[in-house]
Protein backbone atom coordinates (compact mmCIF):
# COMPACT_ATOMS: atom_id res chain seq x y z
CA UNK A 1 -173.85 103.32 -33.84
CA UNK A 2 -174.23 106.04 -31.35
CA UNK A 3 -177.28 107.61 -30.68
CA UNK A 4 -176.41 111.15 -31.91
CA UNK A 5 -175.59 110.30 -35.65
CA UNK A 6 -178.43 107.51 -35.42
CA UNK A 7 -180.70 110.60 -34.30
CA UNK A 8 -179.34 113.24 -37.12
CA UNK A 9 -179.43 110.36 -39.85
CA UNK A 10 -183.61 109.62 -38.68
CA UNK A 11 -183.42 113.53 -38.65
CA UNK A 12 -182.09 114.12 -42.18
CA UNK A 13 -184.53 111.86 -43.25
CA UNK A 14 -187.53 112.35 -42.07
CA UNK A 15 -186.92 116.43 -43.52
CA UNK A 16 -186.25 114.82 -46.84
CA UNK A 17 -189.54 113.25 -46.47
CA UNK A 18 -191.08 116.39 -45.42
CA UNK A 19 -189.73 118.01 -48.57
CA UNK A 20 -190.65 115.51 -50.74
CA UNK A 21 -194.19 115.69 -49.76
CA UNK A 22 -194.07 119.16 -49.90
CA UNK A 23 -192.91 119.11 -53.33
CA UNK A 24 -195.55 116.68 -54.43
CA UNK A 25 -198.70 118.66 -52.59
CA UNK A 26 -196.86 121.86 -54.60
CA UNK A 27 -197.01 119.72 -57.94
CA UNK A 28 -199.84 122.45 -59.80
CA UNK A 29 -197.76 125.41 -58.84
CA UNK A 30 -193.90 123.66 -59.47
CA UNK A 31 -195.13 122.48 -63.39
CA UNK A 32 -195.13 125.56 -64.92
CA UNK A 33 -192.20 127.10 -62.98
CA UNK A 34 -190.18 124.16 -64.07
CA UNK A 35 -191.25 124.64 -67.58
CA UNK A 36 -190.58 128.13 -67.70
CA UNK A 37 -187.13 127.56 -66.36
CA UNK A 38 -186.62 124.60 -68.85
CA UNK A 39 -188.02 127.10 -71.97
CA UNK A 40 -186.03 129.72 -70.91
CA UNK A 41 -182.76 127.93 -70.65
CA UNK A 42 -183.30 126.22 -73.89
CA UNK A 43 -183.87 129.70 -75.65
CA UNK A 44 -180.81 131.02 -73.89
CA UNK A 45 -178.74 127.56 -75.41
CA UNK A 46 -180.45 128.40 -78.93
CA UNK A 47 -179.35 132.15 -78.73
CA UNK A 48 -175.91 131.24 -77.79
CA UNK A 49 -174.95 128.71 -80.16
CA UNK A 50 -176.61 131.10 -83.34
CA UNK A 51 -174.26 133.57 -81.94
CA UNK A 52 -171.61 131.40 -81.65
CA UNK A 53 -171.72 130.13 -85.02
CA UNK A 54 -171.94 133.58 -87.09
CA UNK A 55 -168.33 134.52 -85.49
């Protein structure tokens, strides 16, 4: 394998690491944001298909 792709592959992973820890040390503040997001698409989906069904 040459040494360049070898050295962005090692690269590429070691960010995803980076993010993944990250994420996890985030966890408290990512929860609620997640659920919000989640809560608010699934009242979107609920307006959308009442709508959908009165026409």
């Amino acid at each position: 394998m040459d040494p360049r792709s070898r050295n962005s592959i090692i690269g590429m992973v070691l960010a995803a690491a980076a993010s993944l820890t990250t994420l996890l040390l985030e966890l408290p503040l990512v929860v609620p944001i997640l659920l919000f997001l989640g809560a608010w698409l699934l009242g979107g989906y609920a307006v959308w298909n009442s709508l959908r069904r009165r026409r």
